[in-house]
PDB file of N, CA and C in Angstrom:
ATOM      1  N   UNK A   1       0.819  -1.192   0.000  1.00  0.00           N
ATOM      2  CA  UNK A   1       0.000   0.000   0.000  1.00  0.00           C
ATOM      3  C   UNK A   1       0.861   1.253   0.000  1.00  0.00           C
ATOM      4  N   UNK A   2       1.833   0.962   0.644  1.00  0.00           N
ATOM      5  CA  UNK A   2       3.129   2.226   0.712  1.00  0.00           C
ATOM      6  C   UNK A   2       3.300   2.690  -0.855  1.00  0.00           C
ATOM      7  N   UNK A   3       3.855   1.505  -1.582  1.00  0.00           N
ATOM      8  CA  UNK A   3       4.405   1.980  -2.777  1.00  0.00           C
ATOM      9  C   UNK A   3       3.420   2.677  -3.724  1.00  0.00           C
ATOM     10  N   UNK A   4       1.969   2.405  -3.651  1.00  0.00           N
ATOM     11  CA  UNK A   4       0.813   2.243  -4.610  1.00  0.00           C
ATOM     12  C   UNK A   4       0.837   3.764  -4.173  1.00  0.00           C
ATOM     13  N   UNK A   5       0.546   4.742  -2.743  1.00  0.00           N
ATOM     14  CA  UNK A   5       0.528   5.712  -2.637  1.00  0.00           C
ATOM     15  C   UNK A   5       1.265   7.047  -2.802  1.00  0.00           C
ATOM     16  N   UNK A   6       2.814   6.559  -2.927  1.00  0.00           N
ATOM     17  CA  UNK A   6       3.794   7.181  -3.414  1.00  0.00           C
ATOM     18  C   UNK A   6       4.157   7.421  -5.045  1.00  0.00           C
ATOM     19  N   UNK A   7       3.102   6.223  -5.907  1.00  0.00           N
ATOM     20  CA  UNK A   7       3.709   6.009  -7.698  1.00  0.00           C
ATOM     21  C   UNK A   7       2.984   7.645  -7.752  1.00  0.00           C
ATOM     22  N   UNK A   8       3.662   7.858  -8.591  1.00  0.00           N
ATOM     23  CA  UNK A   8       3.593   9.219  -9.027  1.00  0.00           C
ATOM     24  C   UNK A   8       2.433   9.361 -10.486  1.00  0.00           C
ATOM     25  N   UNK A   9       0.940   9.509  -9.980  1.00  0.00           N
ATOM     26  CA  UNK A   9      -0.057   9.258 -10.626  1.00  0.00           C
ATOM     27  C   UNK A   9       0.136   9.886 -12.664  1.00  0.00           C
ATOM     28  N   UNK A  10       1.134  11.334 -12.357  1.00  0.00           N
ATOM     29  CA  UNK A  10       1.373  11.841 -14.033  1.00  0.00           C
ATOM     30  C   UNK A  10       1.988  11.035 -14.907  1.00  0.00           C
ATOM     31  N   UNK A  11       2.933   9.702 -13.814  1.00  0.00           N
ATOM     32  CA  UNK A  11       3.703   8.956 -14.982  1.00  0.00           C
ATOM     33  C   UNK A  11       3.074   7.968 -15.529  1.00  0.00           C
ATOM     34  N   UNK A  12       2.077   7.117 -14.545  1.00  0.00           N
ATOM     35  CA  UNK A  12       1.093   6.176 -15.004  1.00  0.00           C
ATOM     36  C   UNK A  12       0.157   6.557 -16.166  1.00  0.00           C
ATOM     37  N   UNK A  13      -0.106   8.153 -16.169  1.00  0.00           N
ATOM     38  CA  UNK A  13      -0.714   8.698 -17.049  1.00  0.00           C
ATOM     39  C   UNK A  13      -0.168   8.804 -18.646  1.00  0.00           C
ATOM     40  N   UNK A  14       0.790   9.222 -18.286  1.00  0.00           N
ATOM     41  CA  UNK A  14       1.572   9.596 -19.543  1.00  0.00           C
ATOM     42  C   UNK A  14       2.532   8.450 -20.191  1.00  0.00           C
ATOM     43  N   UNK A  15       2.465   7.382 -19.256  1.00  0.00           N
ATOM     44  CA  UNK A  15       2.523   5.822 -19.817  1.00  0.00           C
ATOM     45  C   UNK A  15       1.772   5.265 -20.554  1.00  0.00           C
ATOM     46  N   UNK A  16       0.642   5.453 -19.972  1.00  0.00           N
ATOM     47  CA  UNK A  16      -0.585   4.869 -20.865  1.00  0.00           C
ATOM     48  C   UNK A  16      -1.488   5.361 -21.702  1.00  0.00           C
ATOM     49  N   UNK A  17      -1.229   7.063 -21.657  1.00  0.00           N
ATOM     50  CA  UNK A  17      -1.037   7.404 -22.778  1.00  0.00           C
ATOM     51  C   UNK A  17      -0.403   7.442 -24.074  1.00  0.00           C
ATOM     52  N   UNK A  18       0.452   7.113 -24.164  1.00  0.00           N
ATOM     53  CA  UNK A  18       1.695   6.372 -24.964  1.00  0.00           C
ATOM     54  C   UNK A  18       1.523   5.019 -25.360  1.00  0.00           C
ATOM     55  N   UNK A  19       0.580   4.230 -24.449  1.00  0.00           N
ATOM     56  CA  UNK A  19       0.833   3.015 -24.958  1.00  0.00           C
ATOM     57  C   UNK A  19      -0.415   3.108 -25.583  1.00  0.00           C
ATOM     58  N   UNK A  20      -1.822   3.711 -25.168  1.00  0.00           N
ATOM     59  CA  UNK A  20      -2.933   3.724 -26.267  1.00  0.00           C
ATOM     60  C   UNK A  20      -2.788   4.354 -27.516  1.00  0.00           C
ATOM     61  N   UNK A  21      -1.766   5.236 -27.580  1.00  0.00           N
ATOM     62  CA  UNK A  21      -1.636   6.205 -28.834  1.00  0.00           C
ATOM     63  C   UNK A  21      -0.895   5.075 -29.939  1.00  0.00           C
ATOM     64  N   UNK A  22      -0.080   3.761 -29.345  1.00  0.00           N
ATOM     65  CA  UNK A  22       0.684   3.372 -30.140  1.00  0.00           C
ATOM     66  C   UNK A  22      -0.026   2.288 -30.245  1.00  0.00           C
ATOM     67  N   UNK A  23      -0.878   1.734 -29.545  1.00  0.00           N
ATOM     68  CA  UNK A  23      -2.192   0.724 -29.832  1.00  0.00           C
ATOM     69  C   UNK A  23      -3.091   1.201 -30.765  1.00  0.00           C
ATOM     70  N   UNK A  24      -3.756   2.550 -31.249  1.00  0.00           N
ATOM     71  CA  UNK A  24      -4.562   2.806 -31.449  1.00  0.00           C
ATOM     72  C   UNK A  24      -4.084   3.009 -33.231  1.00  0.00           C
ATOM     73  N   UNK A  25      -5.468   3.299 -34.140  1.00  0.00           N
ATOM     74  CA  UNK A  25      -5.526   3.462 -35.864  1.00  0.00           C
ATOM     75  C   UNK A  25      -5.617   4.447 -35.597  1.00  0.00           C
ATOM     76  N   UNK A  26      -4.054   5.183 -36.717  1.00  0.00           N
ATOM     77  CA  UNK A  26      -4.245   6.476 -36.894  1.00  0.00           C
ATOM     78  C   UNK A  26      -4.729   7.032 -37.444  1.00  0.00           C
ATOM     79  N   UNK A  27      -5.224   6.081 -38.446  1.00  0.00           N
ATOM     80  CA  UNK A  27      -5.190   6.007 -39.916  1.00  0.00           C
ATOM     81  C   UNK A  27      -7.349   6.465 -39.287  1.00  0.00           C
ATOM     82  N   UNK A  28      -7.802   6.860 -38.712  1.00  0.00           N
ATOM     83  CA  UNK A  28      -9.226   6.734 -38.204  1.00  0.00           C
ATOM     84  C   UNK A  28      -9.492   8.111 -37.299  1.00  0.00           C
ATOM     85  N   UNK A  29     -10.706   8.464 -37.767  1.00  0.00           N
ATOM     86  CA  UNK A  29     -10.659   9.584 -36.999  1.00  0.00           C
ATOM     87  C   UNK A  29     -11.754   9.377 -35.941  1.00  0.00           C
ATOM     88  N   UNK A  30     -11.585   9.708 -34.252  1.00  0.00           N
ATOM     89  CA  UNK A  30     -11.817   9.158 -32.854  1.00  0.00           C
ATOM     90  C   UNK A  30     -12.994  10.067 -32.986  1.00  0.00           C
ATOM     91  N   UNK A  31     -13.471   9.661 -31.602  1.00  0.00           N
ATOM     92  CA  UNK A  31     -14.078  11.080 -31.153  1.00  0.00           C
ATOM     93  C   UNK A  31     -13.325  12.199 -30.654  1.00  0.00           C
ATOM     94  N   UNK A  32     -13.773  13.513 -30.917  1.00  0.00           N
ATOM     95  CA  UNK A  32     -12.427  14.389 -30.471  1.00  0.00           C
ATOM     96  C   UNK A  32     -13.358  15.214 -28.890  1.00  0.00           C
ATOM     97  N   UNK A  33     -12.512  15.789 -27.914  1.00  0.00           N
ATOM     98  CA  UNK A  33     -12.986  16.744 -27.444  1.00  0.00           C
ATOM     99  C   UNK A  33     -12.803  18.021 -27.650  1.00  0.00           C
ATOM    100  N   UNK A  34     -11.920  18.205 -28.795  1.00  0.00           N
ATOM    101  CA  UNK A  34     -12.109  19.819 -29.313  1.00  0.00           C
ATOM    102  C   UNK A  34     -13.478  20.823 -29.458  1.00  0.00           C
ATOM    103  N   UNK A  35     -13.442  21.471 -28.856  1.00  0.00           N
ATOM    104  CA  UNK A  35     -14.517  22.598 -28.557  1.00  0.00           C
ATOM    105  C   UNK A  35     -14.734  23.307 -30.118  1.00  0.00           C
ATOM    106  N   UNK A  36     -13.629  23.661 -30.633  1.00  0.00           N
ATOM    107  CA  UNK A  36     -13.510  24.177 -31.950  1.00  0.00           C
ATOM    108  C   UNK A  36     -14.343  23.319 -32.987  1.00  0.00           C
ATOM    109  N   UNK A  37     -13.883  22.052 -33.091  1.00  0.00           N
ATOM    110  CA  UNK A  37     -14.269  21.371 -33.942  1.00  0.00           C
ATOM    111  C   UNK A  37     -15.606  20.509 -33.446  1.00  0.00           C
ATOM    112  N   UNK A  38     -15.808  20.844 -32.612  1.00  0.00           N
ATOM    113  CA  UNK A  38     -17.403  20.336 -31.760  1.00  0.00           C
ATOM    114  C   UNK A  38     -18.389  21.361 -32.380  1.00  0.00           C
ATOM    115  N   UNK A  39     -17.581  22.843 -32.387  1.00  0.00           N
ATOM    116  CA  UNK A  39     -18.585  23.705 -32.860  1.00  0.00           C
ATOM    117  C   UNK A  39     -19.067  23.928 -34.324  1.00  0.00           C
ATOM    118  N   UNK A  40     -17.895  23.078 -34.858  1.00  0.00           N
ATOM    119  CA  UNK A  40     -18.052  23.052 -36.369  1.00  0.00           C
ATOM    120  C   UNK A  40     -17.227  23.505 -37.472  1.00  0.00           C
ATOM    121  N   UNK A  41     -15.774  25.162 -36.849  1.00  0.00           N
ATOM    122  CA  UNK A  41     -15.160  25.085 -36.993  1.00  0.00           C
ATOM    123  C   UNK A  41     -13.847  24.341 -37.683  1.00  0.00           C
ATOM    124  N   UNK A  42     -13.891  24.705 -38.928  1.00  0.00           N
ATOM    125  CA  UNK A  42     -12.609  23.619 -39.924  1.00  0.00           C
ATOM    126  C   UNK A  42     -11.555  24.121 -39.716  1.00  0.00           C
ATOM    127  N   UNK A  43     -11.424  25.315 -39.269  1.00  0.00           N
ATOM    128  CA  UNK A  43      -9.767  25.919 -39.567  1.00  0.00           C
ATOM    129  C   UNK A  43      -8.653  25.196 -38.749  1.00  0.00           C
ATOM    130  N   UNK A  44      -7.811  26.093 -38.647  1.00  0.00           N
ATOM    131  CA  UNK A  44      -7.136  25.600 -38.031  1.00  0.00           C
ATOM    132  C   UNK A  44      -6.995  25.105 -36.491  1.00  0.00           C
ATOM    133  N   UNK A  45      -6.932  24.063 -35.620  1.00  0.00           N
ATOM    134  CA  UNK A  45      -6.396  24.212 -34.332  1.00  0.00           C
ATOM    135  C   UNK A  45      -5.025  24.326 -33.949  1.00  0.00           C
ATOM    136  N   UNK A  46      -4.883  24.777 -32.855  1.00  0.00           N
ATOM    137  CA  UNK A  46      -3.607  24.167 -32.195  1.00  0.00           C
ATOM    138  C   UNK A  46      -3.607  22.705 -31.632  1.00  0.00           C
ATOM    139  N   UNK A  47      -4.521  22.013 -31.402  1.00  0.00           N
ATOM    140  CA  UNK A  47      -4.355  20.647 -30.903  1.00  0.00           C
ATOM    141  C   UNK A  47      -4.580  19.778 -31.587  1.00  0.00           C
ATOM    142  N   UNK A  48      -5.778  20.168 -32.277  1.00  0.00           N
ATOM    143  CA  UNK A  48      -6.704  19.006 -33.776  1.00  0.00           C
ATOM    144  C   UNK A  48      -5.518  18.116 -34.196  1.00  0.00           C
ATOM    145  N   UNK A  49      -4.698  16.895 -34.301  1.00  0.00           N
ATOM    146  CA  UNK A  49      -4.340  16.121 -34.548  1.00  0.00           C
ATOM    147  C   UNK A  49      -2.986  15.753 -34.651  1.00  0.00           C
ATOM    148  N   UNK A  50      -2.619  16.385 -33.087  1.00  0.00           N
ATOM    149  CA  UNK A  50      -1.210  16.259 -31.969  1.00  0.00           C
ATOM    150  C   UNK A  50      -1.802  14.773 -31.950  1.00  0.00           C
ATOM    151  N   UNK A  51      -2.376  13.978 -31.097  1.00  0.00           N
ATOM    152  CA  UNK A  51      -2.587  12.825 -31.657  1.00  0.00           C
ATOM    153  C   UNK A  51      -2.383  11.640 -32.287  1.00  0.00           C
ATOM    154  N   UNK A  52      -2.801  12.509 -33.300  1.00  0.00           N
ATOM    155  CA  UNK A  52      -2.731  11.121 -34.472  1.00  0.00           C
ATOM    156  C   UNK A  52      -1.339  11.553 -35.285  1.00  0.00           C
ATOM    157  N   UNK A  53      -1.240  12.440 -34.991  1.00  0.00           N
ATOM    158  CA  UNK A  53       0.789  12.688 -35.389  1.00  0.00           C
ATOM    159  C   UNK A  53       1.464  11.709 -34.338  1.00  0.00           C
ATOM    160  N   UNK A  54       1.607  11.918 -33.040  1.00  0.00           N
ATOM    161  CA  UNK A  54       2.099  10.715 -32.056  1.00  0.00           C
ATOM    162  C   UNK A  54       1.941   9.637 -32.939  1.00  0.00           C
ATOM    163  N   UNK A  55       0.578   9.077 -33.128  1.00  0.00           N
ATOM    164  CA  UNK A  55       0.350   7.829 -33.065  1.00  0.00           C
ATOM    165  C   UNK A  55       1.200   7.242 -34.244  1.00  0.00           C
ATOM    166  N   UNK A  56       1.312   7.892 -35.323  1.00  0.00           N
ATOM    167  CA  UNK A  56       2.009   7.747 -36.661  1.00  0.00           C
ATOM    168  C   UNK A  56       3.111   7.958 -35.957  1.00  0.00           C
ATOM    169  N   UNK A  57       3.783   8.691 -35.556  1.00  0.00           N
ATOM    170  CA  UNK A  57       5.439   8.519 -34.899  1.00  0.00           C
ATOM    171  C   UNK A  57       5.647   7.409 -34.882  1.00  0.00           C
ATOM    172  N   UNK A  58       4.872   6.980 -33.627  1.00  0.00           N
ATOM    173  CA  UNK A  58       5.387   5.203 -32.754  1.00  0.00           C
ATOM    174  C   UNK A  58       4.543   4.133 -33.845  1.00  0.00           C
ATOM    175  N   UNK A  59       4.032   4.547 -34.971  1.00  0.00           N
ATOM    176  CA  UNK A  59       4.082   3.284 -36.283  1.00  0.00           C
ATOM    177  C   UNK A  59       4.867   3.380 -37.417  1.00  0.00           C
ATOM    178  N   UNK A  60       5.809   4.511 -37.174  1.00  0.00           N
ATOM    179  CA  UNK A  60       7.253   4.713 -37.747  1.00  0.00           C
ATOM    180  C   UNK A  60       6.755   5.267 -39.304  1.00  0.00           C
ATOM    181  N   UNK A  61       5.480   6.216 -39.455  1.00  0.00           N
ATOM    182  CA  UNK A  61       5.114   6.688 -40.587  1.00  0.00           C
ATOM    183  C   UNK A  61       5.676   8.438 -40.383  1.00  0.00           C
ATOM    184  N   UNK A  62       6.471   8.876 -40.425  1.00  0.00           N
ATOM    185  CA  UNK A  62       7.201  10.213 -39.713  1.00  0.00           C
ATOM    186  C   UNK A  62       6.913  11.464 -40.749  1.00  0.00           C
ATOM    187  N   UNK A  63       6.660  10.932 -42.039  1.00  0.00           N
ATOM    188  CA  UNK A  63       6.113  11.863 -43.518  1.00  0.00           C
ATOM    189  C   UNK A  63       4.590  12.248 -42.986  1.00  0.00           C
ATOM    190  N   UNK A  64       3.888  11.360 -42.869  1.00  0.00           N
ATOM    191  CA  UNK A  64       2.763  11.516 -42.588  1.00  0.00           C
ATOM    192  C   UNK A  64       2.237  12.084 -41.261  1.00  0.00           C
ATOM    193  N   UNK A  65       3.192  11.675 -40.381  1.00  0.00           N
ATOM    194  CA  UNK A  65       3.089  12.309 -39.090  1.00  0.00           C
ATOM    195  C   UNK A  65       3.331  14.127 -39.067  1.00  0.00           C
ATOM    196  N   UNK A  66       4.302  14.020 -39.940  1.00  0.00           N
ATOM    197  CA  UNK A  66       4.550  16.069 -39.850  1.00  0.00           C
ATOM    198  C   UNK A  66       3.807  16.376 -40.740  1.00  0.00           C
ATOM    199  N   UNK A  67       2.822  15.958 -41.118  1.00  0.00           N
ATOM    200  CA  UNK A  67       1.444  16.197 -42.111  1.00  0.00           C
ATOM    201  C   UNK A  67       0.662  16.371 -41.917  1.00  0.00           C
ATOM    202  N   UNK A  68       0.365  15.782 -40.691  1.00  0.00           N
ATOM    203  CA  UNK A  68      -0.657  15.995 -39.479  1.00  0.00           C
ATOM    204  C   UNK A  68      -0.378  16.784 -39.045  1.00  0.00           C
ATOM    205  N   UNK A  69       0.185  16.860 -38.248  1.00  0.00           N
ATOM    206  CA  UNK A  69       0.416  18.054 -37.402  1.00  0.00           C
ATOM    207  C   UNK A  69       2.581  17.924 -36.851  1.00  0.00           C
ATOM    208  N   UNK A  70       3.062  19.533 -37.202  1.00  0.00           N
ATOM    209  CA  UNK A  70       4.293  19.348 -37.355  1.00  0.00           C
ATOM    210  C   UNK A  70       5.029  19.842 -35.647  1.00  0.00           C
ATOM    211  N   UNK A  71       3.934  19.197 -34.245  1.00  0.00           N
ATOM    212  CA  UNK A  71       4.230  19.543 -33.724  1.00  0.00           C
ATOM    213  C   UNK A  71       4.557  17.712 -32.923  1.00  0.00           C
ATOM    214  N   UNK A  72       4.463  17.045 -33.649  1.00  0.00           N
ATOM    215  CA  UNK A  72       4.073  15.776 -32.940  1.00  0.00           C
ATOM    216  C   UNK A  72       5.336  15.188 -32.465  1.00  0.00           C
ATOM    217  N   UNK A  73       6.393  15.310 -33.486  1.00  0.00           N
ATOM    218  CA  UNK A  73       7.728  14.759 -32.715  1.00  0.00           C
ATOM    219  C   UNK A  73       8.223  15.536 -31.984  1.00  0.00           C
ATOM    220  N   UNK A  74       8.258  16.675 -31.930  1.00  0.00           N
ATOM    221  CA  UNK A  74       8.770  17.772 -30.285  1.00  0.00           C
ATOM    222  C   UNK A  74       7.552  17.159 -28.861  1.00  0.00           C
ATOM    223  N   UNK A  75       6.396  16.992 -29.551  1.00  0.00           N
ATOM    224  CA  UNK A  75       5.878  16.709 -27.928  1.00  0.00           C
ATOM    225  C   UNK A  75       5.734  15.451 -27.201  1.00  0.00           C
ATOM    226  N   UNK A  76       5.930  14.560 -28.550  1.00  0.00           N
ATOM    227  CA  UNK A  76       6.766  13.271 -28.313  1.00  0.00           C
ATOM    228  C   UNK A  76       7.787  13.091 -27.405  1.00  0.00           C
ATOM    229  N   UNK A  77       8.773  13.754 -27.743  1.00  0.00           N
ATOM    230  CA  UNK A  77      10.194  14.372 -27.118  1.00  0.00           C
ATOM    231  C   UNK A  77      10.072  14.866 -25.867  1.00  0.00           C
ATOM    232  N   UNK A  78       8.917  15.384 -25.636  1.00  0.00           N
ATOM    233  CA  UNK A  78       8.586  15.960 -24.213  1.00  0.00           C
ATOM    234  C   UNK A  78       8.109  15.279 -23.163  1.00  0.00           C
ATOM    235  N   UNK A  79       7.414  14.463 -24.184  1.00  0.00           N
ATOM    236  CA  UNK A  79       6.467  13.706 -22.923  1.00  0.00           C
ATOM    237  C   UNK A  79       7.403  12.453 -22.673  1.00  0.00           C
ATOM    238  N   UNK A  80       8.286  12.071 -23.503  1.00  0.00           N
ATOM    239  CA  UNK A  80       9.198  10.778 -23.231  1.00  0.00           C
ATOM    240  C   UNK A  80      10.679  11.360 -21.950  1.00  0.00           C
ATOM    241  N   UNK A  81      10.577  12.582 -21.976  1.00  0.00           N
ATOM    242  CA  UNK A  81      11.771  13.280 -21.208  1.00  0.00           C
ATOM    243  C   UNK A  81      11.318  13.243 -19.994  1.00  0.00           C
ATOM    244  N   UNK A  82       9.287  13.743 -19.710  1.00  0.00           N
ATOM    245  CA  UNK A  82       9.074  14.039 -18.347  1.00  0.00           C
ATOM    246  C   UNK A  82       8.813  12.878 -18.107  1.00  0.00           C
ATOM    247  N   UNK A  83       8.551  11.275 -19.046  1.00  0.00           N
ATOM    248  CA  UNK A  83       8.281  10.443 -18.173  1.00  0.00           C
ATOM    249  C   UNK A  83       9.900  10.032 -17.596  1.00  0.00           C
ATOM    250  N   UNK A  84      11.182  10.252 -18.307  1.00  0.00           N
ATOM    251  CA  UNK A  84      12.408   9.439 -17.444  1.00  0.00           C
ATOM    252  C   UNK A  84      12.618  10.361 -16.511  1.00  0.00           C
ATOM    253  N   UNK A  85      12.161  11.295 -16.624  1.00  0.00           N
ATOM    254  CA  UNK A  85      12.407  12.356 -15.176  1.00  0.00           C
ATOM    255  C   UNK A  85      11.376  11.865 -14.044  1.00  0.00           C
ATOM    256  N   UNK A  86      10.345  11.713 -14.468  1.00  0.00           N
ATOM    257  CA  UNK A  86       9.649  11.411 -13.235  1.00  0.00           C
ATOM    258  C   UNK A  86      10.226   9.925 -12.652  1.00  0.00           C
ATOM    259  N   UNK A  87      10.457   8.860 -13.248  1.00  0.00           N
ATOM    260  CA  UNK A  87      10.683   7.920 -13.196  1.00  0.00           C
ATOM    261  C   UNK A  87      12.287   8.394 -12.321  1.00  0.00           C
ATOM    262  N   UNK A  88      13.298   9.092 -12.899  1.00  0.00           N
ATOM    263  CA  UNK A  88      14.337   9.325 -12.606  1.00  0.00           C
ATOM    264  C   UNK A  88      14.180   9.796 -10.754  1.00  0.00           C
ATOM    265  N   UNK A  89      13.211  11.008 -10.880  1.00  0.00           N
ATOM    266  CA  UNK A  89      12.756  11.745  -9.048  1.00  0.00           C
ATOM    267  C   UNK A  89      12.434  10.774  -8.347  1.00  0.00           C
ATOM    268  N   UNK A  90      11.335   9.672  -9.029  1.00  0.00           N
ATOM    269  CA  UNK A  90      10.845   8.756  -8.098  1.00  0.00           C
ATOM    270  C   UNK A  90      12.310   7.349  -7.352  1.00  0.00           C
ATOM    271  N   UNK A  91      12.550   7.086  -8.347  1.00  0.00           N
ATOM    272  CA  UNK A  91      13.994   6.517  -7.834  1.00  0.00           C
ATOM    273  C   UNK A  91      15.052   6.941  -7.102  1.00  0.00           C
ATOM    274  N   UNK A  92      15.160   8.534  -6.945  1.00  0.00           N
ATOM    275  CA  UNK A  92      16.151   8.847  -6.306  1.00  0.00           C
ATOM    276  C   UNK A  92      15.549   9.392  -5.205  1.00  0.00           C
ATOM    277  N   UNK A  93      13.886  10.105  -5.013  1.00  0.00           N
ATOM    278  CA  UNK A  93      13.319   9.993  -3.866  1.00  0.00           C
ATOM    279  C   UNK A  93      13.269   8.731  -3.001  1.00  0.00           C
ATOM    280  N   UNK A  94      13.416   7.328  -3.238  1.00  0.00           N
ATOM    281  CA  UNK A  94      13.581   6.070  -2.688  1.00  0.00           C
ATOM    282  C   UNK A  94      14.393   5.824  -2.120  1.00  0.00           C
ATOM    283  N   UNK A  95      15.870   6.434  -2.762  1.00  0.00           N
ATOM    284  CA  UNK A  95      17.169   6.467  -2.107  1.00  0.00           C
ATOM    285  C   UNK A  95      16.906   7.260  -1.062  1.00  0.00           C
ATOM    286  N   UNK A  96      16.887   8.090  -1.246  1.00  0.00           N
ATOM    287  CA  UNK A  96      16.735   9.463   0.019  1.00  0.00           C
ATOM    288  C   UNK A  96      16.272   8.833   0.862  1.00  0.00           C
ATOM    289  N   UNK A  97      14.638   8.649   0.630  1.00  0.00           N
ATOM    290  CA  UNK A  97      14.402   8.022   2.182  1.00  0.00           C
ATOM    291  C   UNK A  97      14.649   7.178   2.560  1.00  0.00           C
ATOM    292  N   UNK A  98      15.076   5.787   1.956  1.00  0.00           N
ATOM    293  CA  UNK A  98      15.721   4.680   2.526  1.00  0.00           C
ATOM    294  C   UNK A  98      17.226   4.814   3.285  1.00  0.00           C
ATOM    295  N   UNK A  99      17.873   5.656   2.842  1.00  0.00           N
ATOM    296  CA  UNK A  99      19.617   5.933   3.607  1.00  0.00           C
ATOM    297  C   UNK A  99      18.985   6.968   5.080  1.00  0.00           C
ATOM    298  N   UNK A 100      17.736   7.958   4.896  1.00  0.00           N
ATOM    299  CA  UNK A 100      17.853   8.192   6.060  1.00  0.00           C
ATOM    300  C   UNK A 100      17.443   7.638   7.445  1.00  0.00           C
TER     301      UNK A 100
END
């Protein structure tokens, strides 16, 4: 119960976010929660298909991915950095309190 209360709930998140994005057809369009495009709105978003750019990353289609949207391998990059960081704090928070 110790450990379950200490996992650091953003990394479980952003794990399995990652692993549904790379489970999932990119090639298909989801339901979205965009407000913009709920309203009907075609233009442009800033978020509309961060997504399905990921998801094409991790199925190694990278043409098509910056086609989608040319923000997908930087936030890729981001979210794979804060998960070894969190992963990194949580391990060295373990040390800490175990030596004291």
């Amino acid at each position: 119960m110790k450990h379950i209360k200490n996992f650091p709930l953003e990394l479980m998140f952003w794990t399995t976010a990652l692993v549904l994005l790379a489970a999932a057809n990119a090639h298909e369009h989801h339901f979205t929660l965009c407000p913009l495009a709920n309203l009907g709105y075609e233009g442009w978003c800033p978020g509309c298909g961060l997504g399905r750019s990921i998801s094409l990353i991790l199925h190694g289609e990278f043409a098509s991915s910056f086609a989608e949207h040319w923000f997908g391998l930087p936030a890729l990059l981001i979210i794979i950095y804060r998960i070894y960081s969190l992963i990194r704090n949580n391990t060295t928070s373990k040390i800490l309190t175990t030596n004291t």
